[in-house]
Protein backbone atom coordinates (compact mmCIF):
# COMPACT_ATOMS: atom_id res chain seq x y z
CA UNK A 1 1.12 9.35 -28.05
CA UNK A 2 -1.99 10.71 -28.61
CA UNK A 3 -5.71 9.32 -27.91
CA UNK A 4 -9.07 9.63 -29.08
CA UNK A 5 -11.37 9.43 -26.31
CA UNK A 6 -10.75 9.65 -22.32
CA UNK A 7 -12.04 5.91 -22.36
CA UNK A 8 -8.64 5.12 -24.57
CA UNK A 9 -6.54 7.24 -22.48
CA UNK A 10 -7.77 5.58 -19.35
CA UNK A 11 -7.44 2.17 -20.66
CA UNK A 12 -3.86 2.55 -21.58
CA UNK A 13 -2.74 4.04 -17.95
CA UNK A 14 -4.58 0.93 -16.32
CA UNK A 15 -2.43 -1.26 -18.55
CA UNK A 16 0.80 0.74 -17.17
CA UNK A 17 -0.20 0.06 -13.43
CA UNK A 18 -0.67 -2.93 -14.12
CA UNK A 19 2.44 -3.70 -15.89
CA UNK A 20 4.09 -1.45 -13.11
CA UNK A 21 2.84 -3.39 -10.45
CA UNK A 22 3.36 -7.13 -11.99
CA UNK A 23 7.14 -5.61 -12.30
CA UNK A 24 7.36 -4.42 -9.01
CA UNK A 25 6.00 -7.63 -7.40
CA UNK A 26 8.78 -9.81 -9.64
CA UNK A 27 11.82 -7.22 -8.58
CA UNK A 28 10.74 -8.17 -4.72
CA UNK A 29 10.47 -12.21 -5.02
CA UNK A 30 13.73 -12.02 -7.50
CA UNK A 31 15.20 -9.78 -4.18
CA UNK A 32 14.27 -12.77 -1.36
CA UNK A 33 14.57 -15.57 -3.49
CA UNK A 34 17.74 -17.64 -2.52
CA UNK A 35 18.69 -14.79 0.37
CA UNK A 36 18.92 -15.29 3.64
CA UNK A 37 17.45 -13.45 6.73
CA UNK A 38 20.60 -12.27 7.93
CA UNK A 39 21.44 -10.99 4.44
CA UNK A 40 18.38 -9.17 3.80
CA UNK A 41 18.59 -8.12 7.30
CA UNK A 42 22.33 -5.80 6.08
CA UNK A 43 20.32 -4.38 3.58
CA UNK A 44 17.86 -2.98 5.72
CA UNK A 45 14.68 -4.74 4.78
CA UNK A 46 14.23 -7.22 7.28
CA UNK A 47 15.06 -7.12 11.06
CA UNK A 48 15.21 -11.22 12.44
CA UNK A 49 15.16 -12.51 15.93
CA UNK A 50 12.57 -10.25 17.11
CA UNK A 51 10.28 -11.46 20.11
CA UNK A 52 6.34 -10.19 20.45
CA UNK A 53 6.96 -7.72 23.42
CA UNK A 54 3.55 -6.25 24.00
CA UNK A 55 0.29 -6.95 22.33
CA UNK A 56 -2.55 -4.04 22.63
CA UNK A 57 -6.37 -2.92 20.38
CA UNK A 58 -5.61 -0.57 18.30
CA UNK A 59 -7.79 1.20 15.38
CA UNK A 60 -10.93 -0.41 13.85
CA UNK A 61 -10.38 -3.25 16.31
CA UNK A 62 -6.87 -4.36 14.59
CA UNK A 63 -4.78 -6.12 16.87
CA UNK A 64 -1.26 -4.02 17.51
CA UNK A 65 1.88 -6.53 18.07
CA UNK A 66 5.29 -4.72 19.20
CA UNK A 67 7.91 -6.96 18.22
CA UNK A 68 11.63 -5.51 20.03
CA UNK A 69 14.84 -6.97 20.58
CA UNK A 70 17.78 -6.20 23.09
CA UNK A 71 20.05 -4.54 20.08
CA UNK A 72 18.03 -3.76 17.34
CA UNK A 73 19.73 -3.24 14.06
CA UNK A 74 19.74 -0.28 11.18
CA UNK A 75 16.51 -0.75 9.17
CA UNK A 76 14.46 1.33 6.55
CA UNK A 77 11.07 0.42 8.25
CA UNK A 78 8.52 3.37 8.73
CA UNK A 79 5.02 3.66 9.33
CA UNK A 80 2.61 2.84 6.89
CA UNK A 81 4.70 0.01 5.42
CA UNK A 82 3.30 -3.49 4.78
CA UNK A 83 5.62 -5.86 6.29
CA UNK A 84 5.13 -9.77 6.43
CA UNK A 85 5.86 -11.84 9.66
CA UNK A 86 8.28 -14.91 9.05
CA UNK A 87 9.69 -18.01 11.74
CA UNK A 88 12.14 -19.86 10.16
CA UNK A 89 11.72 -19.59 6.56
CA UNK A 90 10.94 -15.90 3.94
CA UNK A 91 7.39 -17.22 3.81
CA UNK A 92 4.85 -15.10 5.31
CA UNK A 93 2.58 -15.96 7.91
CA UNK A 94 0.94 -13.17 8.62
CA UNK A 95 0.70 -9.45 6.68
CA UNK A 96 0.43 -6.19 8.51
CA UNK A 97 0.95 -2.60 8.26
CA UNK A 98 3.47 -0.54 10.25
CA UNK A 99 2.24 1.84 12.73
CA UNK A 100 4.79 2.96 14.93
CA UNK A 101 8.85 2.35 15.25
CA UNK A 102 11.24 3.46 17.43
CA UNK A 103 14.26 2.35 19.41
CA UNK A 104 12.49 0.03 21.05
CA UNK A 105 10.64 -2.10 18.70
CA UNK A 106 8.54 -1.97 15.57
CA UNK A 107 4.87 -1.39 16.21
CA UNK A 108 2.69 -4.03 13.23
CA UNK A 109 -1.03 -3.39 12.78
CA UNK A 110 -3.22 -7.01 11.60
CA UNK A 111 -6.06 -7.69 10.45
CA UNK A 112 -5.90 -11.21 11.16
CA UNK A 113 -5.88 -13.71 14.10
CA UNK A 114 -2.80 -13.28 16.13
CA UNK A 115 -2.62 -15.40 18.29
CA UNK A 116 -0.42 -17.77 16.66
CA UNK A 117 2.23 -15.09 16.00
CA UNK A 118 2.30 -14.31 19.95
CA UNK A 119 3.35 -17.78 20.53
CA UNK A 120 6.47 -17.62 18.77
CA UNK A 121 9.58 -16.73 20.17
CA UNK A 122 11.53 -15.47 17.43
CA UNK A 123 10.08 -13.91 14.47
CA UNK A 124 11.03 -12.00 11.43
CA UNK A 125 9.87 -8.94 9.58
CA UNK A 126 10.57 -8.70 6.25
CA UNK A 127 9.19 -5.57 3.70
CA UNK A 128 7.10 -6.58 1.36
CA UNK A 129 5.00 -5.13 -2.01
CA UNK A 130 2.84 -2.51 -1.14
CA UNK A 131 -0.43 -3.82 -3.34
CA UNK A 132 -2.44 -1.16 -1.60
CA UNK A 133 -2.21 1.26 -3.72
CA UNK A 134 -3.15 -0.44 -6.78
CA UNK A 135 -5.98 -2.35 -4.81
CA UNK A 136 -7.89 1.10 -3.89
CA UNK A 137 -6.94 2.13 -7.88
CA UNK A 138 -9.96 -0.67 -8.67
CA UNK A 139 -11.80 0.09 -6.21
């Protein structure tokens, strides 16, 4: 494929991210959509029945939750990662970015109000698209 002008070329790669990105966003929901926790949970891309063990400032003012539990299982988690807090349901309540895991527990940066996540008792963290990337593309 060739172009004319750098304008043409740059237009058509947009068009691919964007494409790439719609696609990638479709292949998640089509991956949660009638699954359960405990199911996405074998495959490694969501840990369930996790409890908020410490809460603590962290960067920029974001508010750092470490969610643990007594046997935590085999997970594909690492930093940077944009994970969504669940309760009962798949259904995000709250976004946030990885920032630290280890035997213990799973270390989630927010943005957002916490203080309703804290009051839970049992929590899940399920991976979710990382729109990041394309976001700062625009930007």
């Amino acid at each position: 494929m060739t172009w004319k002008t750098s304008q043409e070329f740059v237009a058509t790669q947009r068009e691919l991210i964007n494409l790439e990105q719609e696609a990638e966003s479709i292949q998640t929901q089509e991956l949660y959509q009638g699954q359960s926790a405990r199911s996405l949970e074998s495959q490694g891309i969501c840990v369930t029945k996790l409890y908020p063990a410490s809460l603590a400032t962290g960067l920029f003012g974001r508010s750092v939750i470490v969610f643990s539990r007594s046997d935590m299982p085999s997970h594909s988690f690492s930093s940077g990662d944009i994970v969504g807090v669940t309760h009962k349901d798949l259904t995000p309540i709250a976004e946030g970015v990885i920032s630290r895991v280890n035997k213990e527990g799973i270390a989630v940066a927010f943005e957002c109000e916490v203080n309703d996540i804290i009051s839970l008792n049992k929590v899940n963290i399920v991976k979710l698209t990382n729109n990041i990337t394309y976001d700062r593309y625009y930007t």
